[in-house]
Structures are given as structure tokens and as C-alpha cells.
N, C-alpha and C. Protein backbone atom coordinates (compact mmCIF):
# COMPACT_ATOMS: atom_id res chain seq x y z
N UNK A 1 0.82 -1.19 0.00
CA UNK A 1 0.00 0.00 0.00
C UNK A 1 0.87 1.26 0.00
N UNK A 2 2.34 1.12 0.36
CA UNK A 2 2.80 2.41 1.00
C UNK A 2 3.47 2.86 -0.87
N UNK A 3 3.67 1.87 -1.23
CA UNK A 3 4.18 1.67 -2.31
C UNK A 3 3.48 2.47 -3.69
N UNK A 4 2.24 1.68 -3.30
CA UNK A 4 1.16 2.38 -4.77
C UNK A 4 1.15 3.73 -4.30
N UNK A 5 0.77 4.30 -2.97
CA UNK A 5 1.28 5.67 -2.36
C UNK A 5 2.12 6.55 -2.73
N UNK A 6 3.06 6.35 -2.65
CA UNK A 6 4.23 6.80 -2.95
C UNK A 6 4.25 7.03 -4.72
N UNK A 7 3.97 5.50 -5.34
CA UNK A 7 4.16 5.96 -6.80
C UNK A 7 2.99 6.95 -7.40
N UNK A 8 1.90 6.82 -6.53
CA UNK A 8 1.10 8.21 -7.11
C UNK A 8 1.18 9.65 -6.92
N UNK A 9 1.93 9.90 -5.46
CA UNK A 9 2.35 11.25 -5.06
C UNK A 9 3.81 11.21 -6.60
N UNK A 10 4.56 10.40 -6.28
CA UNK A 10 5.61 10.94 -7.50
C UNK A 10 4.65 11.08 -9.24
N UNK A 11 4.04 10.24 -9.38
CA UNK A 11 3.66 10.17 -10.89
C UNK A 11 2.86 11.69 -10.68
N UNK A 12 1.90 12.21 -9.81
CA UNK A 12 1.46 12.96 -10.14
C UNK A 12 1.98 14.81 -9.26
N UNK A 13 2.79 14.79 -9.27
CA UNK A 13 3.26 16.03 -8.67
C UNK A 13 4.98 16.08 -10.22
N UNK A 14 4.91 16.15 -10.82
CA UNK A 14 5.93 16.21 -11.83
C UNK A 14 6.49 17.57 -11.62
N UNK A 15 5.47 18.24 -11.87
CA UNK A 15 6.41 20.34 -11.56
C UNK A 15 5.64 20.58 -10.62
N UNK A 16 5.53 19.44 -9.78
CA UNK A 16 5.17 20.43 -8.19
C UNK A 16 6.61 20.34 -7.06
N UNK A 17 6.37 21.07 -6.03
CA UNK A 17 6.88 20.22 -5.27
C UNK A 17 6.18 20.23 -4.07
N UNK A 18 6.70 18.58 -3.87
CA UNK A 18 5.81 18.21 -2.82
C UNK A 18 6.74 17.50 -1.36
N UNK A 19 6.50 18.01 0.09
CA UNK A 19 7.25 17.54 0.85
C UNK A 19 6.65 16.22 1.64
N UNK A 20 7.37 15.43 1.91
CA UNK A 20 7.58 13.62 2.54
C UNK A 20 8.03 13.77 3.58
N UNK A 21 7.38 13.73 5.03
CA UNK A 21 7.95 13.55 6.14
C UNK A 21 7.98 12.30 6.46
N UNK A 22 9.23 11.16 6.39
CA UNK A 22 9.08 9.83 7.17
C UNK A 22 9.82 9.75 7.71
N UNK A 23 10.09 8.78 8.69
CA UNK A 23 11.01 7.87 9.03
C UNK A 23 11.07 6.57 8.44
N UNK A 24 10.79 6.33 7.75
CA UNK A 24 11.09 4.68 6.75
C UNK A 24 11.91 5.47 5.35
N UNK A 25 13.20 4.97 5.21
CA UNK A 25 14.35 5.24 4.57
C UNK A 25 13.87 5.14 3.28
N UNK A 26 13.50 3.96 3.09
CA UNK A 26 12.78 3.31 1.85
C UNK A 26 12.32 4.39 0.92
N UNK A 27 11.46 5.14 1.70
CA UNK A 27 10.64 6.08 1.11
C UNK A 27 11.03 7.38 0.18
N UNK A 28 11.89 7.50 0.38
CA UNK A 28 12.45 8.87 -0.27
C UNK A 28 13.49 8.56 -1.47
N UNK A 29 13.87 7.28 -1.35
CA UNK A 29 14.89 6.65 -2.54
C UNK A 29 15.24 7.58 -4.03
N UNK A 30 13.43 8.17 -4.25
CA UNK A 30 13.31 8.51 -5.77
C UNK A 30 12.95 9.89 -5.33
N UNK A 31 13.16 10.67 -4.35
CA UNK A 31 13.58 11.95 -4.01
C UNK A 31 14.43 12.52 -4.53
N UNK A 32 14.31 14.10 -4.97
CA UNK A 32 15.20 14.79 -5.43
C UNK A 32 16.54 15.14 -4.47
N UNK A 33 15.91 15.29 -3.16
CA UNK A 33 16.75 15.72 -2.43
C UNK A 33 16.40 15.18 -0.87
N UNK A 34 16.77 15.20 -0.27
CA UNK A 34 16.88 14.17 0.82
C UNK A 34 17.18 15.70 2.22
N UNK A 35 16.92 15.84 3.17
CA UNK A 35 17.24 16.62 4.42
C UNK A 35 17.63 16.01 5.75
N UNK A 36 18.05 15.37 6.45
CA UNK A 36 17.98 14.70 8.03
C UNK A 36 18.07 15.53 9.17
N UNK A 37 17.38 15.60 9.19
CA UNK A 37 17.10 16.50 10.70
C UNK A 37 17.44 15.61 12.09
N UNK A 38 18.73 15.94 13.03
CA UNK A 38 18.41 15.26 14.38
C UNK A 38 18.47 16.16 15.40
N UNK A 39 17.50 16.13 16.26
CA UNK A 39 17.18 16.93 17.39
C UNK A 39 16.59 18.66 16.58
N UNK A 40 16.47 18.33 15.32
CA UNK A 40 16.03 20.17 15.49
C UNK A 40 17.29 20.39 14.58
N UNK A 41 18.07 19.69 14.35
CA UNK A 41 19.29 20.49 13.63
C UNK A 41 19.67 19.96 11.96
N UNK A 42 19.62 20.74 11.01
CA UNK A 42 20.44 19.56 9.62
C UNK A 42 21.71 19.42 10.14
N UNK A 43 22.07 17.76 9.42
CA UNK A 43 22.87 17.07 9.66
C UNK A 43 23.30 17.01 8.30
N UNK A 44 22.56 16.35 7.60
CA UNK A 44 23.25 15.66 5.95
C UNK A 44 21.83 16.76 4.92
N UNK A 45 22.27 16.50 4.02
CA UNK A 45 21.26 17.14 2.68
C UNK A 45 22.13 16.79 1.64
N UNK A 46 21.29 16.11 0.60
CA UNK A 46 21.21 15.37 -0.72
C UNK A 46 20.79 14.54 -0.99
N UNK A 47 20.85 13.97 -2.35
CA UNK A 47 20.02 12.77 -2.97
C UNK A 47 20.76 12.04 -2.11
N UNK A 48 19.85 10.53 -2.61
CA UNK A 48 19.77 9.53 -2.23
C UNK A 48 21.08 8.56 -2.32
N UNK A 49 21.77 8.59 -3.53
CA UNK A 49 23.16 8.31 -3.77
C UNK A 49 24.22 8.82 -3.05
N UNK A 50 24.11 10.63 -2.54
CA UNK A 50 25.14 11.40 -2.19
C UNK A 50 25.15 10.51 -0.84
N UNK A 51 23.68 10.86 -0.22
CA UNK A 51 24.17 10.08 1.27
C UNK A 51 24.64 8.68 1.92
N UNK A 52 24.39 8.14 0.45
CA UNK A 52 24.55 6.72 0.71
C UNK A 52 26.11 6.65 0.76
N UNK A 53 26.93 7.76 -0.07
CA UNK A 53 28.28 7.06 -0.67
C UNK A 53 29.04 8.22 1.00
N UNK A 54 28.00 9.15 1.01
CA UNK A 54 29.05 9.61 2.43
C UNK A 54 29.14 9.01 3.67
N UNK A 55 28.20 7.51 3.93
CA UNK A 55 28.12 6.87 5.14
C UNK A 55 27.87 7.60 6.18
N UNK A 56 26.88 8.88 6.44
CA UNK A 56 26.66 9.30 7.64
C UNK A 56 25.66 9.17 8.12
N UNK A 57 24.45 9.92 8.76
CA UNK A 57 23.59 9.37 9.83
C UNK A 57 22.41 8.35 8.72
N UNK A 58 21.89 9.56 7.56
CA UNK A 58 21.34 8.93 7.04
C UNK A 58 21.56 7.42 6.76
N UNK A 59 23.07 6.76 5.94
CA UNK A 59 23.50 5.45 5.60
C UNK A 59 23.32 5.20 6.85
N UNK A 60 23.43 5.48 8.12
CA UNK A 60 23.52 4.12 8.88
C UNK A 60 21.83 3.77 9.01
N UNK A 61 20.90 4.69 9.50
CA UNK A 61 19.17 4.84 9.19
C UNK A 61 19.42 3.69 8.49
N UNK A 62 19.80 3.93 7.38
CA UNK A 62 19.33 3.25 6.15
C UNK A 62 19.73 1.51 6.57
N UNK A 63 20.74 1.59 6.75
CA UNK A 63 21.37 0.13 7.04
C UNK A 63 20.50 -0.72 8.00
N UNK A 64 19.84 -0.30 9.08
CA UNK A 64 19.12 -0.36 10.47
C UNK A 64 17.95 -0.77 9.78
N UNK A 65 17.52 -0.15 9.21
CA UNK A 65 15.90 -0.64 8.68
C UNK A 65 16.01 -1.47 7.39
N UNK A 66 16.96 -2.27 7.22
CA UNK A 66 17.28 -3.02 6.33
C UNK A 66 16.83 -4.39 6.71
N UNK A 67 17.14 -4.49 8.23
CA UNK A 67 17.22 -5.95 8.97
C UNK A 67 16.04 -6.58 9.98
């Protein structure tokens, strides 16, 4: 369900923009841009690739909800 969700907010917002608050990593994959907020503060900002290849809070998130 979260899935067909997701692919209808992306299929239909093309020249919008539209903001995604989650905590499930999963979700933002096909995001333009990515933000992590901890405690109130940015930490990381970028796509989905940038944060993956810098290993910081986001990659580890990501790793955690893998298992």
C-alpha cells in the first residue's frame, strides 16, 4: 500500500513540489533531495546516492531498517 502511495504522489506532482515527512528510509529513494534533521538540527542534505556514498547518519538509518 505504501508503495502504490508513494508511486502516485511521485507520478502525479511532476512540476510540483511536494514535501515527505518519514522515518522509513525506503521512502524517499526517488527523491530529489533528501534533508535529516536530528534533534532540530540539519545534519546531511542530498540525494539519495550522495548520502549513501558519504556513510553518515542517514546510511547508517538506512542500514538499520534493512534488517
Amino acid at each position: 500500500m505504501e508503495k502504490e502511495f508513494l508511486d502516485f504522489i511521485f507520478k502525479n506532482s511532476q512540476s510540483k513540489m511536494v514535501l515527505i515527512i518519514t522515518h522509513r528510509m525506503s521512502s524517499v529513494k526517488q527523491t530529489d533531495e533528501i534533508i535529516v534533521l536530528d534533534q532540530g538540527k540539519l545534519i546531511e542534505q542530498g540525494d539519495f546516492e550522495t548520502l549513501m556514498k558519504k556513510q553518515g547518519l542517514f546510511y547508517e538509518l538506512f542500514l538499520k531498517q534493512q534488517y
